[in-house]
C-alpha atoms as a PDB file:
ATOM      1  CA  UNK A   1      -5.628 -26.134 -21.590  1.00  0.00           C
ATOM      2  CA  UNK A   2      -8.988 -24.689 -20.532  1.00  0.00           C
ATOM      3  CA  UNK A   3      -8.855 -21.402 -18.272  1.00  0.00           C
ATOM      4  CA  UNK A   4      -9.503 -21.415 -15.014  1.00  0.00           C
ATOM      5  CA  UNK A   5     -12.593 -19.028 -14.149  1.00  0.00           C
ATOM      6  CA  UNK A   6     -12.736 -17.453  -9.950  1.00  0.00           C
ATOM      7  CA  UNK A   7     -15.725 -16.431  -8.851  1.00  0.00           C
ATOM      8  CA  UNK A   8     -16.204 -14.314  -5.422  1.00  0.00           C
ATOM      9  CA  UNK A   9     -19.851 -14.090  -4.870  1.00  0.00           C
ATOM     10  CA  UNK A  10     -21.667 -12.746  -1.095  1.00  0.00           C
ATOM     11  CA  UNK A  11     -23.393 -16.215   0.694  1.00  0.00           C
ATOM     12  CA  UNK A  12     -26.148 -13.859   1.942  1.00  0.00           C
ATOM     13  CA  UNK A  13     -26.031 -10.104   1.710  1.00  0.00           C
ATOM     14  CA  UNK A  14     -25.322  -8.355   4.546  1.00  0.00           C
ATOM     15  CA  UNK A  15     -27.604  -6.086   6.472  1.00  0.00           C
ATOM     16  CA  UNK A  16     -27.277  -2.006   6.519  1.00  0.00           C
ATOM     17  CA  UNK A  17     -24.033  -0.969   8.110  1.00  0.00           C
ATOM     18  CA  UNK A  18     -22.588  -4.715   8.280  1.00  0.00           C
ATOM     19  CA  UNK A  19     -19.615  -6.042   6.709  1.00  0.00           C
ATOM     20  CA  UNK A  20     -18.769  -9.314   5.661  1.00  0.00           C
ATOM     21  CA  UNK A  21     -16.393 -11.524   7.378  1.00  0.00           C
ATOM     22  CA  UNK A  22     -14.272 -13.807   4.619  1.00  0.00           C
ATOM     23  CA  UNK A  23     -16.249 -16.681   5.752  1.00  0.00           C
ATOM     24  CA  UNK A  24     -18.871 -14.868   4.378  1.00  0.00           C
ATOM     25  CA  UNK A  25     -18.128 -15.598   0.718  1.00  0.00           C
ATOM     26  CA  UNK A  26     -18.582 -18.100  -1.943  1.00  0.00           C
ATOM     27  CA  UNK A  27     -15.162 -18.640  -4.037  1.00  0.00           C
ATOM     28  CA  UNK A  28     -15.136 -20.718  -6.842  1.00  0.00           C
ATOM     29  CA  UNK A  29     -12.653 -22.076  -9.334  1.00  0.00           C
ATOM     30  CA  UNK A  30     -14.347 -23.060 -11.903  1.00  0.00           C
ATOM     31  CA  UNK A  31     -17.315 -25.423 -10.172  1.00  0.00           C
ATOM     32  CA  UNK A  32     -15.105 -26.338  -7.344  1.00  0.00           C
ATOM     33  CA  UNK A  33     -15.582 -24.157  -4.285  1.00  0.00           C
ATOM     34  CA  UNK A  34     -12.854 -23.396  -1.612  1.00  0.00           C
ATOM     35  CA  UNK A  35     -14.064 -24.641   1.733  1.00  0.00           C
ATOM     36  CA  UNK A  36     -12.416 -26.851   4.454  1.00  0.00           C
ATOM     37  CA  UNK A  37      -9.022 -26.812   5.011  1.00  0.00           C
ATOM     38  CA  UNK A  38      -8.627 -23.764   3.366  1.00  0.00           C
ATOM     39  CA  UNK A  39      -6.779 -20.906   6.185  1.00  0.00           C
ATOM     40  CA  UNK A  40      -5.911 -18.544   3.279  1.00  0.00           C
ATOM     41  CA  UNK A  41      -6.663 -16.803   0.304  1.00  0.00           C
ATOM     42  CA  UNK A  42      -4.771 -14.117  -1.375  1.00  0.00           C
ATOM     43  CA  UNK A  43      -6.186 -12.262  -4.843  1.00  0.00           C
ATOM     44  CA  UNK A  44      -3.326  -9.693  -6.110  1.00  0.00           C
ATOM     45  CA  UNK A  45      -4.679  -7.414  -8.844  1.00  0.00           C
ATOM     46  CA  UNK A  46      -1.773  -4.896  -9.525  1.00  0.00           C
ATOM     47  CA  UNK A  47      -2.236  -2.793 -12.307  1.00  0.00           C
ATOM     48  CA  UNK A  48      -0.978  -3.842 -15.559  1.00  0.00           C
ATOM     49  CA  UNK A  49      -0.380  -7.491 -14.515  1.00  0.00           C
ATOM     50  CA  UNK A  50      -3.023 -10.540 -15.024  1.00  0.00           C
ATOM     51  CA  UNK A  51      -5.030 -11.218 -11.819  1.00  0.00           C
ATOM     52  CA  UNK A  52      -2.546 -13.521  -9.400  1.00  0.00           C
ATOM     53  CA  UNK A  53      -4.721 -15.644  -6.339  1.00  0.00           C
ATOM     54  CA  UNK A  54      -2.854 -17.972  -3.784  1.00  0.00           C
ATOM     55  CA  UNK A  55      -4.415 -20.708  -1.393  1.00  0.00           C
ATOM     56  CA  UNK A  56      -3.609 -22.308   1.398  1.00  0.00           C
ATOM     57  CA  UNK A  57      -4.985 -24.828   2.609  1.00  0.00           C
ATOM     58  CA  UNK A  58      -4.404 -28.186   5.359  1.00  0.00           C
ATOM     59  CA  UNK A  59      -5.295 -31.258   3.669  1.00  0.00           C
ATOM     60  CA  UNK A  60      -6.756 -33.956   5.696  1.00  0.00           C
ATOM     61  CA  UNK A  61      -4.826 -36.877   4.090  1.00  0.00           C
ATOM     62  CA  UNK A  62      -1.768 -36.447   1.512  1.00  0.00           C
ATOM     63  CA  UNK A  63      -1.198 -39.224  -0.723  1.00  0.00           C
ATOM     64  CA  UNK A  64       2.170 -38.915  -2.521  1.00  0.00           C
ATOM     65  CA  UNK A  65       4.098 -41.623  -4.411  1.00  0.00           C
ATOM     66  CA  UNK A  66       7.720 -42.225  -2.681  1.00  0.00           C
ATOM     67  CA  UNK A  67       7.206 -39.837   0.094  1.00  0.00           C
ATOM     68  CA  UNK A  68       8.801 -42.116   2.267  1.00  0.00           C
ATOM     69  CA  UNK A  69      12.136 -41.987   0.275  1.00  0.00           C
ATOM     70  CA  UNK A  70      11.745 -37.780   0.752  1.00  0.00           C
ATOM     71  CA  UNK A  71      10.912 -38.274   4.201  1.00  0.00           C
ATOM     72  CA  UNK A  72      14.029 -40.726   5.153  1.00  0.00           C
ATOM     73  CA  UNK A  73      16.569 -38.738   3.306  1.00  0.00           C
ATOM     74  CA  UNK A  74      15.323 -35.601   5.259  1.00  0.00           C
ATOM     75  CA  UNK A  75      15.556 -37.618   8.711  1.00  0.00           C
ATOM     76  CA  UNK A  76      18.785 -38.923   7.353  1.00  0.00           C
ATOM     77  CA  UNK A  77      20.010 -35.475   6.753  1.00  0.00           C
ATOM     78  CA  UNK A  78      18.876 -33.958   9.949  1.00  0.00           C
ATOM     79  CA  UNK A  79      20.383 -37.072  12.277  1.00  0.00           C
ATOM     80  CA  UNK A  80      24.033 -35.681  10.290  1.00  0.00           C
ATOM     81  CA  UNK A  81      23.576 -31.771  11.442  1.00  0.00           C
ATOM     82  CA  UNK A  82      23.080 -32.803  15.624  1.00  0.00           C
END
């Protein structure tokens, strides 16, 4: 399995005295780059440990094979608790 390579990189670099707001980064894993939909991303680096990064993200459209089986046995199982 090929590694997976993250790279944080500036957009534009910041004036004297300013600070960058997260939108004001490039991330990257491997050529794709994080960008809409994403609302969060965590990068743990505790000492000792490999590097550890979480996303989260909203997709616009989820495609899943049998969802609606998941779905009605969740409604199903709901309907039972009222």
């Amino acid at each position: 399995m090929k590694g997976l390579k993250l790279s944080i990189k500036p957009k534009r670099e910041p004036s004297e005295g300013q600070s960058l707001n997260s939108s004001g980064y490039s991330i990257k894993i491997n050529d794709w780059e994080l960008g809409r939909g994403v609302t969060d991303f965590k990068l743990e680096m505790s000492a000792g440990k490999k590097p550890k990064a979480t996303i989260t993200f909203t997709p616009s459209v989820t495609d899943v094979d049998e969802m609606m089986a998941v779905v009605g046995l969740q409604t199903s199982m709901s309907e039972l608790n009222e």
